[in-house]
Each structure stands twice: as structure tokens, then as C-alpha cells.
Protein backbone atom coordinates (compact mmCIF):
# COMPACT_ATOMS: atom_id res chain seq x y z
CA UNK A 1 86.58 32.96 100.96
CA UNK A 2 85.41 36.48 100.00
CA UNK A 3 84.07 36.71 96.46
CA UNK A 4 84.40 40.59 95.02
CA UNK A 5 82.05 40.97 92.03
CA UNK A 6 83.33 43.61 89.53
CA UNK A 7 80.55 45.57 87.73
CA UNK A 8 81.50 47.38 84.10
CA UNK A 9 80.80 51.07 83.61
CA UNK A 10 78.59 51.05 81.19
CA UNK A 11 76.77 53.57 78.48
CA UNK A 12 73.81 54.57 81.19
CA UNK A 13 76.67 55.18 83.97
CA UNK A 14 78.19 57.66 81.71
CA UNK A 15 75.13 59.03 80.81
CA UNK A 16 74.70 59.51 84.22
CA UNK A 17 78.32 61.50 84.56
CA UNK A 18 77.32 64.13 81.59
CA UNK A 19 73.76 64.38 83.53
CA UNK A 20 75.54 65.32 86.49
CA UNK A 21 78.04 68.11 84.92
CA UNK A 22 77.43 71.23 86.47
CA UNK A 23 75.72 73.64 84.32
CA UNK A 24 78.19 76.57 85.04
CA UNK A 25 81.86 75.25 85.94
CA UNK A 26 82.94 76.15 89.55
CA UNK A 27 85.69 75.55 91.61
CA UNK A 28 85.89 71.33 92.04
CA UNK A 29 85.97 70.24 95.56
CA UNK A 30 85.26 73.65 97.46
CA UNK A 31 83.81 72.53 100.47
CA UNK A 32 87.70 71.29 101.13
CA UNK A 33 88.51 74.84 101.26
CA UNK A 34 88.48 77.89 104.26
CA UNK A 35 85.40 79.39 102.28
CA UNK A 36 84.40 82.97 103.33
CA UNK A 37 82.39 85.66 101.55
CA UNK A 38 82.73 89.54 101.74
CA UNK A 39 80.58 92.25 100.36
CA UNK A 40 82.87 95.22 98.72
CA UNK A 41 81.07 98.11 99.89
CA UNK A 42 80.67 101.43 98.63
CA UNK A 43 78.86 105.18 100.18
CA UNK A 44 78.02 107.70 98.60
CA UNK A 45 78.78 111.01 99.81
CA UNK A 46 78.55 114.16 98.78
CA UNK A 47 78.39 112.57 95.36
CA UNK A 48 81.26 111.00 95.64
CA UNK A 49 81.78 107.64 96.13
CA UNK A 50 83.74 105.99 99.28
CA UNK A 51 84.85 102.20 99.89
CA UNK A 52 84.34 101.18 103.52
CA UNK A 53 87.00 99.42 105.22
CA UNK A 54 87.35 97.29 108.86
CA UNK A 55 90.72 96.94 111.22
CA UNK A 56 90.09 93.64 112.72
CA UNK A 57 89.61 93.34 116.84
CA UNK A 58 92.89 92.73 117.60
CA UNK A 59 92.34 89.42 119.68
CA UNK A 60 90.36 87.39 116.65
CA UNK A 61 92.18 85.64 113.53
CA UNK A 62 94.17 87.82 111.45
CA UNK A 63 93.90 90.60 114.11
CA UNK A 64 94.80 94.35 113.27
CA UNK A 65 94.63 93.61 109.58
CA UNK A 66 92.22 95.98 107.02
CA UNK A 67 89.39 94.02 105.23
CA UNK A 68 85.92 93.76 103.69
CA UNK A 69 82.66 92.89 106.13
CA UNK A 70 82.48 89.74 105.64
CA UNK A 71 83.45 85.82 107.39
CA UNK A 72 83.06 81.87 106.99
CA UNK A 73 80.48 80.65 105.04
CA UNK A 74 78.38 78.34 107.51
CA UNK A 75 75.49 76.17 105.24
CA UNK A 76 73.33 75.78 108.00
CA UNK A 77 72.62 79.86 107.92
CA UNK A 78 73.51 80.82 104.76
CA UNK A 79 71.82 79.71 101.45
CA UNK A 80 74.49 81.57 98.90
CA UNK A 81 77.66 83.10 99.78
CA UNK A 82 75.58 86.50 99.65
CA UNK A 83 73.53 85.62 102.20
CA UNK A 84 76.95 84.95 103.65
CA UNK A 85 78.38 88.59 103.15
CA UNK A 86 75.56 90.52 104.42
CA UNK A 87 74.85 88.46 107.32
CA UNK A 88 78.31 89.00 108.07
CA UNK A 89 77.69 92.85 107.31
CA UNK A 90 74.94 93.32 109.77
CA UNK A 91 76.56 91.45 112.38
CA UNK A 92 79.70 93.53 112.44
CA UNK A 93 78.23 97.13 111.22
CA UNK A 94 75.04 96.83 113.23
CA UNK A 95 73.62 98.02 110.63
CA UNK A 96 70.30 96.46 109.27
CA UNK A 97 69.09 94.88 106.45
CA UNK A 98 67.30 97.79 104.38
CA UNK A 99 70.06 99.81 104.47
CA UNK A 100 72.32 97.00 102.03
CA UNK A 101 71.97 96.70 98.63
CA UNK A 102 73.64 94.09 96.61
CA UNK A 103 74.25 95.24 92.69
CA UNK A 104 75.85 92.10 91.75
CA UNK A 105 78.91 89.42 92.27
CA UNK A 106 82.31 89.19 91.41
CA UNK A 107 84.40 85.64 90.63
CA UNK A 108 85.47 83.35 93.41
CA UNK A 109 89.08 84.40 94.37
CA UNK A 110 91.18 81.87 95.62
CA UNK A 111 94.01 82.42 97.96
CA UNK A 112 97.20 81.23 98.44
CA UNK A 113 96.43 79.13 101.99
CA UNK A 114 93.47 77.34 100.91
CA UNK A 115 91.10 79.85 101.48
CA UNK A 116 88.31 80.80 98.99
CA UNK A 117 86.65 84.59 98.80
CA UNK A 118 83.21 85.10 97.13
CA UNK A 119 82.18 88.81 97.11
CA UNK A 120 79.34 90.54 95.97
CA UNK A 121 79.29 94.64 94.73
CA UNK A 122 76.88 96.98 97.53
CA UNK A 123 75.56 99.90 98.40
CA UNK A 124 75.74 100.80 101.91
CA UNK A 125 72.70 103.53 102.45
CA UNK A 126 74.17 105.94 104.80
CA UNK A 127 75.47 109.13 105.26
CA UNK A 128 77.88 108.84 107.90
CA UNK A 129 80.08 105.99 109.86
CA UNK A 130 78.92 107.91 112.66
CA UNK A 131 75.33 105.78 112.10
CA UNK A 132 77.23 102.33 112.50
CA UNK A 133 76.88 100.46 115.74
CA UNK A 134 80.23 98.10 115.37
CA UNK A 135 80.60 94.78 116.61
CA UNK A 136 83.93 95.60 118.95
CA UNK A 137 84.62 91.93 119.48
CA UNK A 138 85.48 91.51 115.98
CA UNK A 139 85.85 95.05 114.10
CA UNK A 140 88.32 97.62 116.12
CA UNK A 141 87.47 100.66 113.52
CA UNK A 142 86.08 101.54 110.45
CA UNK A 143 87.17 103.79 107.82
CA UNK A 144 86.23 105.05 104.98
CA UNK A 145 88.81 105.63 101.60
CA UNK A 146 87.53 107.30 97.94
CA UNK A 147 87.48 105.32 95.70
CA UNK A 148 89.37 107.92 93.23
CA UNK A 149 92.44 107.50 95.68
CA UNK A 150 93.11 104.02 94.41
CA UNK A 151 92.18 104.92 91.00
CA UNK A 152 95.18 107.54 91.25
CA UNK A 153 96.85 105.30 93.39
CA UNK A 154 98.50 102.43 91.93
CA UNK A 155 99.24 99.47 94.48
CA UNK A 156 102.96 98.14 94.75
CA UNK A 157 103.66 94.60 94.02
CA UNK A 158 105.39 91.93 95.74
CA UNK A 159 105.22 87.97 95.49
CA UNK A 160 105.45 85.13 97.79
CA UNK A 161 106.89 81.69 97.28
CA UNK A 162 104.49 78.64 98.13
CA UNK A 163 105.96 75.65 99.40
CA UNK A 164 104.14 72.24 100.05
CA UNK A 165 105.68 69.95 103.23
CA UNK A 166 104.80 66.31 103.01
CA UNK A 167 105.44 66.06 106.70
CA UNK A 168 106.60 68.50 109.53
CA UNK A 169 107.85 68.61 112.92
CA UNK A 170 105.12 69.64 116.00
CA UNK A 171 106.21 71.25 118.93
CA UNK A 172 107.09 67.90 120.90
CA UNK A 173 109.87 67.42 118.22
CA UNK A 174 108.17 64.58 116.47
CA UNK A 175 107.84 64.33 112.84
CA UNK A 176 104.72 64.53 111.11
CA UNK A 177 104.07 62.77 108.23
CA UNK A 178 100.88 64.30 106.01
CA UNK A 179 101.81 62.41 102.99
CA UNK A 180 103.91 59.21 103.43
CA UNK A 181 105.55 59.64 100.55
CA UNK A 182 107.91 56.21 100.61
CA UNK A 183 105.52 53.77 101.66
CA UNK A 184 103.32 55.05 98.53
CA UNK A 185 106.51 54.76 96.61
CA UNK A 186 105.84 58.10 94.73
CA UNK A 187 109.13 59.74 93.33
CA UNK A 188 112.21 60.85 95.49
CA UNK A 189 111.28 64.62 94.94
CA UNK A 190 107.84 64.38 97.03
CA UNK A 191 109.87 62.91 100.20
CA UNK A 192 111.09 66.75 100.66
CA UNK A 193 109.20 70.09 100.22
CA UNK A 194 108.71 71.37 96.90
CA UNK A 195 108.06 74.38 95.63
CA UNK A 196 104.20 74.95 94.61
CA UNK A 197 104.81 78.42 92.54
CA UNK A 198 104.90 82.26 93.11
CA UNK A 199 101.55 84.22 94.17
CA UNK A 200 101.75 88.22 93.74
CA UNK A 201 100.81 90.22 96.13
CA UNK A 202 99.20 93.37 96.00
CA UNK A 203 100.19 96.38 98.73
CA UNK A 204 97.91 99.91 99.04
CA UNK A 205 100.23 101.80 102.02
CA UNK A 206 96.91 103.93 103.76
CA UNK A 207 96.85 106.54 106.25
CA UNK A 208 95.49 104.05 108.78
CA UNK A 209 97.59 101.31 107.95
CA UNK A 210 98.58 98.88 104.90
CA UNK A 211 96.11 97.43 102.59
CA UNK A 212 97.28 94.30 101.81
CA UNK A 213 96.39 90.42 100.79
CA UNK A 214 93.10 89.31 99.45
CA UNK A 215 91.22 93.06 100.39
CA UNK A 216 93.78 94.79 97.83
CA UNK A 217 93.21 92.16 95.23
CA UNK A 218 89.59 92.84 95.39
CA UNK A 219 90.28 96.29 95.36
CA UNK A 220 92.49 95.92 92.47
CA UNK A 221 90.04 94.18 90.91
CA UNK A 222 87.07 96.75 91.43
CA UNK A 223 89.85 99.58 89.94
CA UNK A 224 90.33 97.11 87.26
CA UNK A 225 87.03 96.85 85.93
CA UNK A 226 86.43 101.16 86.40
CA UNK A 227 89.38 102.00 84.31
């Protein structure tokens, strides 16, 4: 006969929950997320100022696409998602470490598949793409765009709808079940996919190719805070 022994929370247990509230709220639970970190940077030239932009290597994830330098956060290398972003930056620019300067960080941005973006504000100190040595495993080109084009530039707006599957079929035909719904006996509507909401998206249309996704809302967002 197994004897379970209950212990009451007490006063010094929830003393020891308000001890334990973070001192600046986050986002709760992140390390369940994708969790990358870019850095949004900008080159001066000819005193004006230029955002520089990657087309992914067409064989990695998300190949093709325009972003930010930047990857997965990975806690045994990095110790902030900064360190993140410009590790990420040297690797793909070849450029080194001098040459980056960080002015500052903007809010976590969350996307719509699970995937968290920190980015920090930089200054890239060159004069030329021509002195980049890119990583052609993972960055195909890089471009530069003004940044008074987007100012001037407004970017069009779509939206996509979310939907959440408690279970789904693999490619043997066999039904998955992520969230077994009945035998937990929550309500009929969670046996089926729901809907989980709207998320706008945010399109520049470039020279090179469409701006799109989490890059344009970080764009949008730099814009934002200019004008």
C-alpha cells in the first residue's frame, strides 16, 4: 500500500513565487519556440544610408527567400541573442568583428509558426559589398536597398489564416493524433481543427525579388519608428 503525503503551499512557497518573478516580463516558455536572432543592418554611403539584405542558398531552409544575417540561437555559443546575430553576421558576410557595431535592440517578434525573432539595430563599417567574403552555402547574394525607398515605399498588406490540427495524417496514411482530444474528454470543437486567428502580412515587391514575412515586418518596424 502506497501512502502519498500531500504538503500545503504555504506563505514562504509564495514568497518564493514573487522572488522568482522576472524583473522585466518576457515571453513565458521561449525555449519551446524556433528562436533565432538577426541584426538589421545598415551602410552608410555616400551619406546616405542603405539596409543590407541576403537571398538565401537555395538548397538550405527557406531557400531563395530575402532576409536579415542572422540564424538559431544555440546556448552553448551564444550568451544573448546578440551574440547570436553577429555571430551569425560574421559567419555568413565574412566579415569580422570590428567592422559591426550594435546601437541597440528591438522587441522579440513572434511569428506565426512558432518561431521567435530577436534583432538588434547595426552599423556595418564598409564601403562596398564588394569587401564581403559570403558564406555561399547559406547566402546566394547580397544586396543592398536605401532606406528612403521604403520610407517612400509603403508595403502592401495581406493576411493569413492560422489553423491548429489536433491530429493529422503522415504519409503512410495513418492518423496522427497530437492531442487526443476524446480520451481527455475536452469539448467536441477540439476533436477537429480550429481556427487560431488571422496574422497580417507585410509585402515590399524589390527589384531582386519580394520582401516578404518576418524581414518586412522588421523593416516595417524600423520605417515605423523613423517616421
Amino acid at each position: 500500500m502506497q501512502i502519498i503525503i500531500e504538503l500545503a503551499m504555504n506563505k514562504e512557497d509564495l514568497n518564493k513565487i514573487v522572488e522568482n518573478l522576472p524583473a522585466v516580463p518576457g515571453i513565458l516558455r521561449k525555449d519551446e519556440f524556433f528562436n533565432s536572432a538577426v541584426i538589421i543592418p545598415f551602410i552608410l554611403i555616400d551619406g546616405e544610408y542603405y539596409l543590407l539584405f541576403e537571398k538565401r542558398a537555395a538548397n538550405i531552409r527557406q531557400g531563395g527567400e530575402i532576409c536579415f544575417p542572422g540564424g538559431e540561437y544555440d546556448p552553448k555559443l551564444d550568451k544573448n541573442f546578440t551574440e547570436t546575430a553577429v555571430r551569425e553576421t560574421i559567419e555568413e558576410l565574412g566579415i569580422t568583428i570590428d567592422k559591426i557595431k550594435v546601437l541597440g535592440i528591438l522587441d522579440t517578434l513572434i511569428g506565426p509558426m512558432g518561431v521567435t525573432v530577436d534583432s538588434c539595430v547595426g552599423i556595418l563599417d564598409i564601403n562596398s559589398i564588394d569587401e564581403l567574403d559570403i558564406d555561399k552555402s547559406e547566402v546566394e547574394s547580397v544586396f543592398l536597398v536605401p532606406v528612403s525607398w521604403f520610407e517612400n515605399n509603403q508595403p502592401e498588406e495581406y493576411f493569413v489564416q492560422l489553423v491548429v490540427h489536433p491530429h493529422y495524417t503522415d504519409e503512410k496514411g495513418d492518423t496522427v493524433h497530437l492531442l487526443p482530444s476524446k480520451e481527455l474528454e475536452l469539448p467536441e470543437r477540439y476533436n477537429q481543427p480550429w481556427r487560431a486567428g488571422k496574422r497580417k502580412i507585410y509585402v515590399y515587391k524589390l527589384e531582386v525579388g519580394v520582401l516578404w514575412g518576418l524581414t518586412a515586418a522588421l523593416v516595417r518596424e524600423i520605417i515605423d519608428r523613423i517616421t
